[in-house]
PDB file of N, CA and C in Angstrom:
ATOM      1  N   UNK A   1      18.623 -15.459  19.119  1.00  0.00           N
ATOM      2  CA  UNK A   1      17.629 -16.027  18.227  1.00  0.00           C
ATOM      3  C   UNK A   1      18.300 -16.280  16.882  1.00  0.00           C
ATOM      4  N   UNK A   2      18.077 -17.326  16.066  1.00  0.00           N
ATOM      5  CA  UNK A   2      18.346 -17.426  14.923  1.00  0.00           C
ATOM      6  C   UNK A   2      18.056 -16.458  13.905  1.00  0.00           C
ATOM      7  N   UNK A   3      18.975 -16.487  13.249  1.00  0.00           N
ATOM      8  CA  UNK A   3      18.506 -15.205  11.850  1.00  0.00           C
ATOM      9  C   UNK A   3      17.720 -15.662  10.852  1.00  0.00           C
ATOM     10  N   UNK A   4      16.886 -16.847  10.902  1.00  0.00           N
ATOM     11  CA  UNK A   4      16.315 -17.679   9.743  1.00  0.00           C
ATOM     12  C   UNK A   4      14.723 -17.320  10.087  1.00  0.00           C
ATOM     13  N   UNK A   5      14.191 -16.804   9.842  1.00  0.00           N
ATOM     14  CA  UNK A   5      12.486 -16.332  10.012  1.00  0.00           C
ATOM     15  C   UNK A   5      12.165 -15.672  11.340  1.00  0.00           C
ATOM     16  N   UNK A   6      12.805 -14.769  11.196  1.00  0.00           N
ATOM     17  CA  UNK A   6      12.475 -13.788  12.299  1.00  0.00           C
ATOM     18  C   UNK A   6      11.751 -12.079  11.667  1.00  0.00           C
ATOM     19  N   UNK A   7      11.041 -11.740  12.549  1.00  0.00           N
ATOM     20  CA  UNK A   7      10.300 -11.232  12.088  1.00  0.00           C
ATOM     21  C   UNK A   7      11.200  -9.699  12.952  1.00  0.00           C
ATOM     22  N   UNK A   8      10.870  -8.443  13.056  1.00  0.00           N
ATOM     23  CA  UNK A   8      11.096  -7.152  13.551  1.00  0.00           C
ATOM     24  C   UNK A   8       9.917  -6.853  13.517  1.00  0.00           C
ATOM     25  N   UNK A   9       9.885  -6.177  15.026  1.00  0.00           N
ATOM     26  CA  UNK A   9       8.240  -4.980  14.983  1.00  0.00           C
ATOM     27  C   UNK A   9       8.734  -4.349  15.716  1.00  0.00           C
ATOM     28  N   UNK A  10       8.399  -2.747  15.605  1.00  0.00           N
ATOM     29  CA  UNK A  10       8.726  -1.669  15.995  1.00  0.00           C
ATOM     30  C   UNK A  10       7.142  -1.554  16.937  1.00  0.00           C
ATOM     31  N   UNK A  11       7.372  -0.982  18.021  1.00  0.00           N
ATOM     32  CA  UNK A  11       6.643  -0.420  19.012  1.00  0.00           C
ATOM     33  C   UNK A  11       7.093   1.165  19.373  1.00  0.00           C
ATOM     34  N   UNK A  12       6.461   1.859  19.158  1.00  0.00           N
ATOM     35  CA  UNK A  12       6.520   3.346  19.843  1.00  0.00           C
ATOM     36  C   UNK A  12       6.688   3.268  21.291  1.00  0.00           C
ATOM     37  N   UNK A  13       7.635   4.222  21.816  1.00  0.00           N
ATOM     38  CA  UNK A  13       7.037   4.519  23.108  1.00  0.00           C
ATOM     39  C   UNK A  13       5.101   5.122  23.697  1.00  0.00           C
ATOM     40  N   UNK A  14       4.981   4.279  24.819  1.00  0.00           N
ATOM     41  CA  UNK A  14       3.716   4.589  25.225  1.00  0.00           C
ATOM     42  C   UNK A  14       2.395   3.884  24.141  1.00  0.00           C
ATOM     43  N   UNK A  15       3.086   2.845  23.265  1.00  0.00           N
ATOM     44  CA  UNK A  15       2.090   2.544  22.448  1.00  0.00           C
ATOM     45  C   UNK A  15       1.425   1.071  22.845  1.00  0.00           C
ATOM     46  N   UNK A  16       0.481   0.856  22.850  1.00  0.00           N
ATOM     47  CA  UNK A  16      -0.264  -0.375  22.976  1.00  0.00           C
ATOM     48  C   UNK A  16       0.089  -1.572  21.804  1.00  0.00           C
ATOM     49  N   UNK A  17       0.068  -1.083  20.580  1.00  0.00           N
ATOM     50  CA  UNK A  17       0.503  -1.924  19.487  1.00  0.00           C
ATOM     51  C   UNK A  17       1.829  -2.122  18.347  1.00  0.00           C
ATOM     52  N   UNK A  18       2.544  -2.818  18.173  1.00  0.00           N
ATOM     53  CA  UNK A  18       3.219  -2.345  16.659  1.00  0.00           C
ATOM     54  C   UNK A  18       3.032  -1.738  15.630  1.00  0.00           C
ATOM     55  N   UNK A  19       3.466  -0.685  15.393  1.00  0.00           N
ATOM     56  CA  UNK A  19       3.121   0.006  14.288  1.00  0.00           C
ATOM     57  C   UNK A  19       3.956  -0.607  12.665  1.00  0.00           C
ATOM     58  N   UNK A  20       4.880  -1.062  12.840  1.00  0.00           N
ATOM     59  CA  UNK A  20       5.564  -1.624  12.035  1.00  0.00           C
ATOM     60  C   UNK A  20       6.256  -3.310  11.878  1.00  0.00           C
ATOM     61  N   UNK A  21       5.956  -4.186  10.669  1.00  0.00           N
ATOM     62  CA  UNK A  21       6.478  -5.114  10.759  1.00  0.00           C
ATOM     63  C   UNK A  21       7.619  -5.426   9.575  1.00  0.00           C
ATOM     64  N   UNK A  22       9.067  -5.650  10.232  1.00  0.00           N
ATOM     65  CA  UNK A  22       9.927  -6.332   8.672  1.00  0.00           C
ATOM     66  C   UNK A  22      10.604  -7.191   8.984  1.00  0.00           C
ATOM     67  N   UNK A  23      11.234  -7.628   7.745  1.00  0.00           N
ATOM     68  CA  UNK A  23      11.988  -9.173   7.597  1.00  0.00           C
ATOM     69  C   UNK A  23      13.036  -8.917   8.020  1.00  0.00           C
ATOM     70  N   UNK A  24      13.416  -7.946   7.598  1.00  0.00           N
ATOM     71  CA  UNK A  24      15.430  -7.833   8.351  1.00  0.00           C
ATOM     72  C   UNK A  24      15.354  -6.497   9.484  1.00  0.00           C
ATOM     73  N   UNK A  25      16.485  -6.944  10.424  1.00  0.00           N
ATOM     74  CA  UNK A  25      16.875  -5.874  11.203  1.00  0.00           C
ATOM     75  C   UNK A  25      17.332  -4.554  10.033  1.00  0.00           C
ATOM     76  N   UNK A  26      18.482  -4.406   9.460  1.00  0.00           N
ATOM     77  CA  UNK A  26      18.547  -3.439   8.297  1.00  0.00           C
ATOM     78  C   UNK A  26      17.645  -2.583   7.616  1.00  0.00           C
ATOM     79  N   UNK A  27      16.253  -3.674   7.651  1.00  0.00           N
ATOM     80  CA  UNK A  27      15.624  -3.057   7.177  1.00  0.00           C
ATOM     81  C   UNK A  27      14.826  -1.266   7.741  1.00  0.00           C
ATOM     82  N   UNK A  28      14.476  -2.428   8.865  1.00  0.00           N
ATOM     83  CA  UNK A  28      13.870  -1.642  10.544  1.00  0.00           C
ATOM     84  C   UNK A  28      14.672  -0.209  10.650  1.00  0.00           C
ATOM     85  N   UNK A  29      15.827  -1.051  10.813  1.00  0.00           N
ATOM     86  CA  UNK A  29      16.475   0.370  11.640  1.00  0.00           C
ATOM     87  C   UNK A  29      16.282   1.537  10.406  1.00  0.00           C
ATOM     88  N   UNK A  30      16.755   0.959   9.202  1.00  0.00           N
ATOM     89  CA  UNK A  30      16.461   2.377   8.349  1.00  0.00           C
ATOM     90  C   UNK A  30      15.057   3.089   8.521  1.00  0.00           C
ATOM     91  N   UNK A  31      14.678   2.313   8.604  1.00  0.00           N
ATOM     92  CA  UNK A  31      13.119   3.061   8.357  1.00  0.00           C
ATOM     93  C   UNK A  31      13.130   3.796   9.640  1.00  0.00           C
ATOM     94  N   UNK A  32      13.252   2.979  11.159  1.00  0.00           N
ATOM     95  CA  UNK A  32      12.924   3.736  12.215  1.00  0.00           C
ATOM     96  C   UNK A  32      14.272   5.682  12.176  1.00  0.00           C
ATOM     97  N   UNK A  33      15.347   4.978  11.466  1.00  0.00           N
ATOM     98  CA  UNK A  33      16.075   6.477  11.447  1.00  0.00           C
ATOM     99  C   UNK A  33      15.932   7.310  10.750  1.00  0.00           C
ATOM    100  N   UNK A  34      15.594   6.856   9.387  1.00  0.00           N
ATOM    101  CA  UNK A  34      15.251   8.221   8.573  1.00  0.00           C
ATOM    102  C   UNK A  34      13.549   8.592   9.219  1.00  0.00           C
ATOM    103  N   UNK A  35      12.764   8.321  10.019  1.00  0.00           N
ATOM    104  CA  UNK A  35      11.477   8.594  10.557  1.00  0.00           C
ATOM    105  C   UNK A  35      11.770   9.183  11.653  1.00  0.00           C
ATOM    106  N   UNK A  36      12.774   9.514  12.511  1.00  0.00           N
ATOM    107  CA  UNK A  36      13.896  10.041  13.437  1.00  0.00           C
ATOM    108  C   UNK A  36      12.259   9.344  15.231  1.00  0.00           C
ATOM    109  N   UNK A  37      12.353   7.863  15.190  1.00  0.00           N
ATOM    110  CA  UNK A  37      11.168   7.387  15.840  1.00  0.00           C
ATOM    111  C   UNK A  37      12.166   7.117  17.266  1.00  0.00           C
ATOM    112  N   UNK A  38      11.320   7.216  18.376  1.00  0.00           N
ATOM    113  CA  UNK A  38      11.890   6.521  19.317  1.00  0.00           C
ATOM    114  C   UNK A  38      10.512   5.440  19.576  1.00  0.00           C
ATOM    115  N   UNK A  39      11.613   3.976  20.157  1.00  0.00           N
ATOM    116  CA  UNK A  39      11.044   3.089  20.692  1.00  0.00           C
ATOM    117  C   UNK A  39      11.486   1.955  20.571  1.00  0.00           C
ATOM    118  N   UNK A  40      10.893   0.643  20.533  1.00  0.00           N
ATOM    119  CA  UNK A  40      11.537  -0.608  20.481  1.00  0.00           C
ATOM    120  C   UNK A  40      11.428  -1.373  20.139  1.00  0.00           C
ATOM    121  N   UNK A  41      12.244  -2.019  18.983  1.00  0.00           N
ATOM    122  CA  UNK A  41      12.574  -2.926  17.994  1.00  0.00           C
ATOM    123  C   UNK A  41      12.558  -4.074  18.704  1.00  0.00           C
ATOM    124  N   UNK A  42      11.971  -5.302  18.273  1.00  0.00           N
ATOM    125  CA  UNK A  42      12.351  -6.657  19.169  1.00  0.00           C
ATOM    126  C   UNK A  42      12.008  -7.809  18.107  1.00  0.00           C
ATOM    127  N   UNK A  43      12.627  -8.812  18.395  1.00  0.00           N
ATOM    128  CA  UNK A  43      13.230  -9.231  17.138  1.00  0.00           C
ATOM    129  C   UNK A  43      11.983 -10.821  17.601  1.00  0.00           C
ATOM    130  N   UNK A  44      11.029 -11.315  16.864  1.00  0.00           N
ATOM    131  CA  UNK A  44      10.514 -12.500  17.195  1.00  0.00           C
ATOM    132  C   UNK A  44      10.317 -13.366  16.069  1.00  0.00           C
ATOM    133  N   UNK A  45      10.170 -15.129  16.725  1.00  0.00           N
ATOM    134  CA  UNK A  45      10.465 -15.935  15.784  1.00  0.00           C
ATOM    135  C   UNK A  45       9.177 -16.016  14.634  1.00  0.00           C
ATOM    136  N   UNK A  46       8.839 -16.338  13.350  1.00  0.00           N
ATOM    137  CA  UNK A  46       7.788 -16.422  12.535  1.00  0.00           C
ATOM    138  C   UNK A  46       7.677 -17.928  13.030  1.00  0.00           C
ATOM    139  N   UNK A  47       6.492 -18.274  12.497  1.00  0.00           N
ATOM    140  CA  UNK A  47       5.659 -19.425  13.083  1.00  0.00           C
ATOM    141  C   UNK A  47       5.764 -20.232  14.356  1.00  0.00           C
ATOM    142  N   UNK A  48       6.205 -19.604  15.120  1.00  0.00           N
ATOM    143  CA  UNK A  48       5.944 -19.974  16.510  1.00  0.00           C
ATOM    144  C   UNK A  48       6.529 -19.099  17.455  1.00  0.00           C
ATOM    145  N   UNK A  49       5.546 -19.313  18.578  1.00  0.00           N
ATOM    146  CA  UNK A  49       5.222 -18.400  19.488  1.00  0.00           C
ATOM    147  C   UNK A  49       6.650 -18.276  20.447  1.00  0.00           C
ATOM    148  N   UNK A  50       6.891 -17.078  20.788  1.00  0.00           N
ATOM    149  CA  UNK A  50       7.942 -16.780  21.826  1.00  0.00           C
ATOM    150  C   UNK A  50       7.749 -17.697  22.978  1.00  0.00           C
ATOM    151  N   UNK A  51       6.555 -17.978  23.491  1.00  0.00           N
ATOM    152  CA  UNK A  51       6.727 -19.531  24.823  1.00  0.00           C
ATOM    153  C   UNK A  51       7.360 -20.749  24.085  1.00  0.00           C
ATOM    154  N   UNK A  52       6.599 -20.944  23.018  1.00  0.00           N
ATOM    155  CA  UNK A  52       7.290 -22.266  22.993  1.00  0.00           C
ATOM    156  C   UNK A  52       9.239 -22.565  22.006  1.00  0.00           C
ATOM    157  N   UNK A  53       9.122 -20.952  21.670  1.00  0.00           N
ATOM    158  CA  UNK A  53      10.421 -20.422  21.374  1.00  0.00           C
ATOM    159  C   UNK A  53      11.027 -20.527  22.616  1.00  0.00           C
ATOM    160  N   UNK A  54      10.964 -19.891  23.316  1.00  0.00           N
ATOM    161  CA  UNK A  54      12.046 -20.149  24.059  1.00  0.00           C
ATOM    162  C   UNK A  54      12.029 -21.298  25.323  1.00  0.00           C
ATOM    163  N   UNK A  55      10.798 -22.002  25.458  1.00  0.00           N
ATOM    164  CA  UNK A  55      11.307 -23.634  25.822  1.00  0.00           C
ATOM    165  C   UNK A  55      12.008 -24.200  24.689  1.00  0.00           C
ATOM    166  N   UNK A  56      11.985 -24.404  23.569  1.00  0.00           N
ATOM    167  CA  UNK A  56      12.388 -24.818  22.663  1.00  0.00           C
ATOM    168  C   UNK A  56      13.985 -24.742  23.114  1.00  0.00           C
ATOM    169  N   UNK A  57      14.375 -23.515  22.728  1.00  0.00           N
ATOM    170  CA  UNK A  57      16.014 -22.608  22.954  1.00  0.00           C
ATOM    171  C   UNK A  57      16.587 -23.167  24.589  1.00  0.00           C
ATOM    172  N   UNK A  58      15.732 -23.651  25.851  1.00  0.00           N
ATOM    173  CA  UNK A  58      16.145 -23.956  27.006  1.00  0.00           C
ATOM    174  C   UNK A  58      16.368 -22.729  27.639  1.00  0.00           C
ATOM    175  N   UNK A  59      15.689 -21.638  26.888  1.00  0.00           N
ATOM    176  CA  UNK A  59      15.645 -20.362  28.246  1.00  0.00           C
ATOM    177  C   UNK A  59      14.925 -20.072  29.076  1.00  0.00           C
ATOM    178  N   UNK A  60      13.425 -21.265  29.086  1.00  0.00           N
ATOM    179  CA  UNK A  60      12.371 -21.278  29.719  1.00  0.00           C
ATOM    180  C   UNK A  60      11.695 -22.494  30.086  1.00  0.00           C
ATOM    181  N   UNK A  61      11.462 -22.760  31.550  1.00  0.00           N
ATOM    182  CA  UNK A  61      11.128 -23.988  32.049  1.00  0.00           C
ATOM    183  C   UNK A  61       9.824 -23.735  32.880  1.00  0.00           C
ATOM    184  N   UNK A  62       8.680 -24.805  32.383  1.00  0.00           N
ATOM    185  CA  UNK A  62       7.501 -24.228  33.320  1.00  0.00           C
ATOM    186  C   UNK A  62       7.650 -25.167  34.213  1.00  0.00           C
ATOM    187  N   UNK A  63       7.270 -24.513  35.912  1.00  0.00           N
ATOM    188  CA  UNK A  63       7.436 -24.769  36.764  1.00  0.00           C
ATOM    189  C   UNK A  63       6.140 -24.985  37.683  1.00  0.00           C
ATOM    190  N   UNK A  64       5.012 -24.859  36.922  1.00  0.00           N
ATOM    191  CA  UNK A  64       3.777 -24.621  37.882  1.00  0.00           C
ATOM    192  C   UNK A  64       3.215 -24.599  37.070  1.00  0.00           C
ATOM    193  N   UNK A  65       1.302 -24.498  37.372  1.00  0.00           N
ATOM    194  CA  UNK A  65       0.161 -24.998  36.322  1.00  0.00           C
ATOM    195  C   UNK A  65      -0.132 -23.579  35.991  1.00  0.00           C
ATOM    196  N   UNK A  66       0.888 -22.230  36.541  1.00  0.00           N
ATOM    197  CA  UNK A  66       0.342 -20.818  35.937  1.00  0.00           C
ATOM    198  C   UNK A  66       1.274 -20.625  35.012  1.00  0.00           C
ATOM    199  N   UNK A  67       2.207 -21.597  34.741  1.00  0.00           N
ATOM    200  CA  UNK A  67       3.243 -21.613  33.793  1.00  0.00           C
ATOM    201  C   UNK A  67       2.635 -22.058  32.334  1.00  0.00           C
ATOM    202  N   UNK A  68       1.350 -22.731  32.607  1.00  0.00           N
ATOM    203  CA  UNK A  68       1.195 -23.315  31.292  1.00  0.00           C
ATOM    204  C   UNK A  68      -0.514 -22.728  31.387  1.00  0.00           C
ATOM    205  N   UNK A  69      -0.651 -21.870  32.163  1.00  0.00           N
ATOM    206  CA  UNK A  69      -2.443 -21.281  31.605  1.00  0.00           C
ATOM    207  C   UNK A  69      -1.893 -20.532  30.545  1.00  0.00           C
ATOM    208  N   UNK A  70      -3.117 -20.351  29.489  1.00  0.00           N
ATOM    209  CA  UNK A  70      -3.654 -19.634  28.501  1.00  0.00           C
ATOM    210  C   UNK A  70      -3.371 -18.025  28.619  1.00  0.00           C
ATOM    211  N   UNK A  71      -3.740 -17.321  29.838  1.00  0.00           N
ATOM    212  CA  UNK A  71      -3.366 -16.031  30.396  1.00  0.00           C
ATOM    213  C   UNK A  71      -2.191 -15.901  30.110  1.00  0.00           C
ATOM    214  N   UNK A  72      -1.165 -17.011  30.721  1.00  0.00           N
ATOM    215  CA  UNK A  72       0.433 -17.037  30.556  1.00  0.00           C
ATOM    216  C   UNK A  72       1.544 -16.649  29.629  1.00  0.00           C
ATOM    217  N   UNK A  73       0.678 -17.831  28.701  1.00  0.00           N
ATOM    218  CA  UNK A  73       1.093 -18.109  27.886  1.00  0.00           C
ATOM    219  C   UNK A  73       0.680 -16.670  26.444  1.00  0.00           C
ATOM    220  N   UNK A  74      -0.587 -16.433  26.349  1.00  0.00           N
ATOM    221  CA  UNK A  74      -0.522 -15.047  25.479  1.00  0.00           C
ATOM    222  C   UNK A  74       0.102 -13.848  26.047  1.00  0.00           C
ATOM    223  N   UNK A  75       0.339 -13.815  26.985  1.00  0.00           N
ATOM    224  CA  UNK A  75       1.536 -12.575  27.227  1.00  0.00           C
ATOM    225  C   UNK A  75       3.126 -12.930  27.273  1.00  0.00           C
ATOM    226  N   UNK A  76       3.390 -13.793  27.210  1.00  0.00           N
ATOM    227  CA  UNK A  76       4.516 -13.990  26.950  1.00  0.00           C
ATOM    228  C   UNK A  76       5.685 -13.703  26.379  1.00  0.00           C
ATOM    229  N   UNK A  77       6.734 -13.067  26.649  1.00  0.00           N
ATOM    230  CA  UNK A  77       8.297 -12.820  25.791  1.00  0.00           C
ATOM    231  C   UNK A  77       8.804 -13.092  26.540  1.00  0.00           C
ATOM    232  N   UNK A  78       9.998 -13.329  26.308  1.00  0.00           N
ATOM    233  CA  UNK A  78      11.406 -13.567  26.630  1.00  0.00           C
ATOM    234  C   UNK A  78      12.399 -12.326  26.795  1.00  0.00           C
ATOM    235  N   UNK A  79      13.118 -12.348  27.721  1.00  0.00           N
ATOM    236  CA  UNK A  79      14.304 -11.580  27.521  1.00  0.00           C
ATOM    237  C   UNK A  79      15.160 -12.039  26.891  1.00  0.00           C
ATOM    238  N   UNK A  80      15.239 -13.169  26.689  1.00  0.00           N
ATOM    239  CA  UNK A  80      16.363 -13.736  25.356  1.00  0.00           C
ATOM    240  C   UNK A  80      15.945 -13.181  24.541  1.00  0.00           C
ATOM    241  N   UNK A  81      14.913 -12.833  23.509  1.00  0.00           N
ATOM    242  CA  UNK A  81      14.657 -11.882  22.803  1.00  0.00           C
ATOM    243  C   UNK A  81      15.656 -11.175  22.199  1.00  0.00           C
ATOM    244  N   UNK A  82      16.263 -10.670  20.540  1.00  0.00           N
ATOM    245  CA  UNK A  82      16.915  -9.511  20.838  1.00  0.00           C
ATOM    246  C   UNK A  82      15.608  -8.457  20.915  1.00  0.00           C
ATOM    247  N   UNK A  83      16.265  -7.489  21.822  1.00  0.00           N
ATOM    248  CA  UNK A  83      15.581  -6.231  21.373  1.00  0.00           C
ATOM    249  C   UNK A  83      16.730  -4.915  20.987  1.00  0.00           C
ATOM    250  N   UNK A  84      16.164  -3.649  20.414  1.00  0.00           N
ATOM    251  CA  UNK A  84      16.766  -2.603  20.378  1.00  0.00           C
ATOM    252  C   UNK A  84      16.000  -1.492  20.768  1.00  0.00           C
ATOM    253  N   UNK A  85      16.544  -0.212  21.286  1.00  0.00           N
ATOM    254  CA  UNK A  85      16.005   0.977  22.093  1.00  0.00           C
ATOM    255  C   UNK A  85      16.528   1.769  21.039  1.00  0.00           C
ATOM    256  N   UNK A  86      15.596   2.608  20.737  1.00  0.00           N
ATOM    257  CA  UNK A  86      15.956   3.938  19.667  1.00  0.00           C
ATOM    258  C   UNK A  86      15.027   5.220  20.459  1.00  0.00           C
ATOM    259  N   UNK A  87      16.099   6.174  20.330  1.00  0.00           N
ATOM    260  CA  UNK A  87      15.145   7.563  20.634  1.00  0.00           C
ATOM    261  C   UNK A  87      15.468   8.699  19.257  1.00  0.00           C
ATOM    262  N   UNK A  88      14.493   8.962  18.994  1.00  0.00           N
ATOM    263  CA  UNK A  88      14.790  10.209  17.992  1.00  0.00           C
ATOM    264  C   UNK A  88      15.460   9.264  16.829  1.00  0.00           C
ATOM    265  N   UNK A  89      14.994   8.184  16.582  1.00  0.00           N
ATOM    266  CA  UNK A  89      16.126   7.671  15.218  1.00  0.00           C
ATOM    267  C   UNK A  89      17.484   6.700  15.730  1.00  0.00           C
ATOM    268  N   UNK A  90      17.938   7.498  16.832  1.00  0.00           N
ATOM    269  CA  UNK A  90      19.170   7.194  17.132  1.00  0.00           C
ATOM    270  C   UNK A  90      19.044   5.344  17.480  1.00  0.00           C
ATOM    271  N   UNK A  91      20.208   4.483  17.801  1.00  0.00           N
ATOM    272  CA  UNK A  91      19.894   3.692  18.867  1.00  0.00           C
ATOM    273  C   UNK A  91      20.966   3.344  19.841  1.00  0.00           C
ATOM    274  N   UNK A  92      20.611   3.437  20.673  1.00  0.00           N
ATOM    275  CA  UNK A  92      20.734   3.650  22.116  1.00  0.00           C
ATOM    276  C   UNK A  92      21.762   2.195  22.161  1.00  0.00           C
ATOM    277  N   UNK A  93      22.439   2.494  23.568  1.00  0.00           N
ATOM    278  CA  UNK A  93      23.471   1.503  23.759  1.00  0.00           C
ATOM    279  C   UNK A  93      22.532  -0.005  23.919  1.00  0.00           C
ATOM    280  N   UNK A  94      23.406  -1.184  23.119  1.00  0.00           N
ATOM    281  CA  UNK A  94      22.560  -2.262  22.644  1.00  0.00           C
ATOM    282  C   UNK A  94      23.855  -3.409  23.578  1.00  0.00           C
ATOM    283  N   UNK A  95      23.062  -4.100  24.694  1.00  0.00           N
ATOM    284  CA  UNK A  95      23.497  -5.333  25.258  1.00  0.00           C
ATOM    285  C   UNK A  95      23.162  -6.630  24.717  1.00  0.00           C
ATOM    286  N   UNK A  96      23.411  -7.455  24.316  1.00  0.00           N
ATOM    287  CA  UNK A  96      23.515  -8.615  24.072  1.00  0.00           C
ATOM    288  C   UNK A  96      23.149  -9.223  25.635  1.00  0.00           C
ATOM    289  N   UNK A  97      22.566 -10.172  25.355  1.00  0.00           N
ATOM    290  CA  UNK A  97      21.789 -11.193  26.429  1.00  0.00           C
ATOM    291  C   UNK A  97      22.568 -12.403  26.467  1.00  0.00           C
TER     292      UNK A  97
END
């Protein structure tokens, strides 16, 4: 993903919602380590949605009319996505996609 308006939200493990939103990765991780938090950082674009982010990017092609329902489409991420895994603060071994 581009580094130009991307947003960070932290999710807890076992949590339904984000508890946290910031502008920089740097920012995130400090906060999630000195809070010693486990869970997962994932990095998404500001003003537009991860579907049409990543048709946009060519990591996603709809293929069928359940490709483009409404249902679909609000649950939607990408594994292109970055994300990061933290337990206890720490973070956990980080793959590139």
């Amino acid at each position: 993903m581009a580094k130009s308006k991307n947003a960070y939200l932290f999710s807890a493990h076992k949590s339904n919602f984000p508890s946290a939103v910031f502008s920089s990765y740097a920012q995130a991780r400090a906060w999630i380590e000195g809070n010693h938090l486990s869970g997962i950082l994932m990095e998404y674009p500001q003003d537009q949605s991860c579907y049409d982010w990543a048709i946009a990017q060519g990591h996603f092609k709809d293929k069928s009319a359940i490709d483009r329902a409404p249902v679909f489409i609000a649950k939607f991420v990408s594994a292109y996505q970055q994300n990061w895994h933290f337990e206890h603060g720490e973070l956990l071994e980080h793959i590139d996609v």
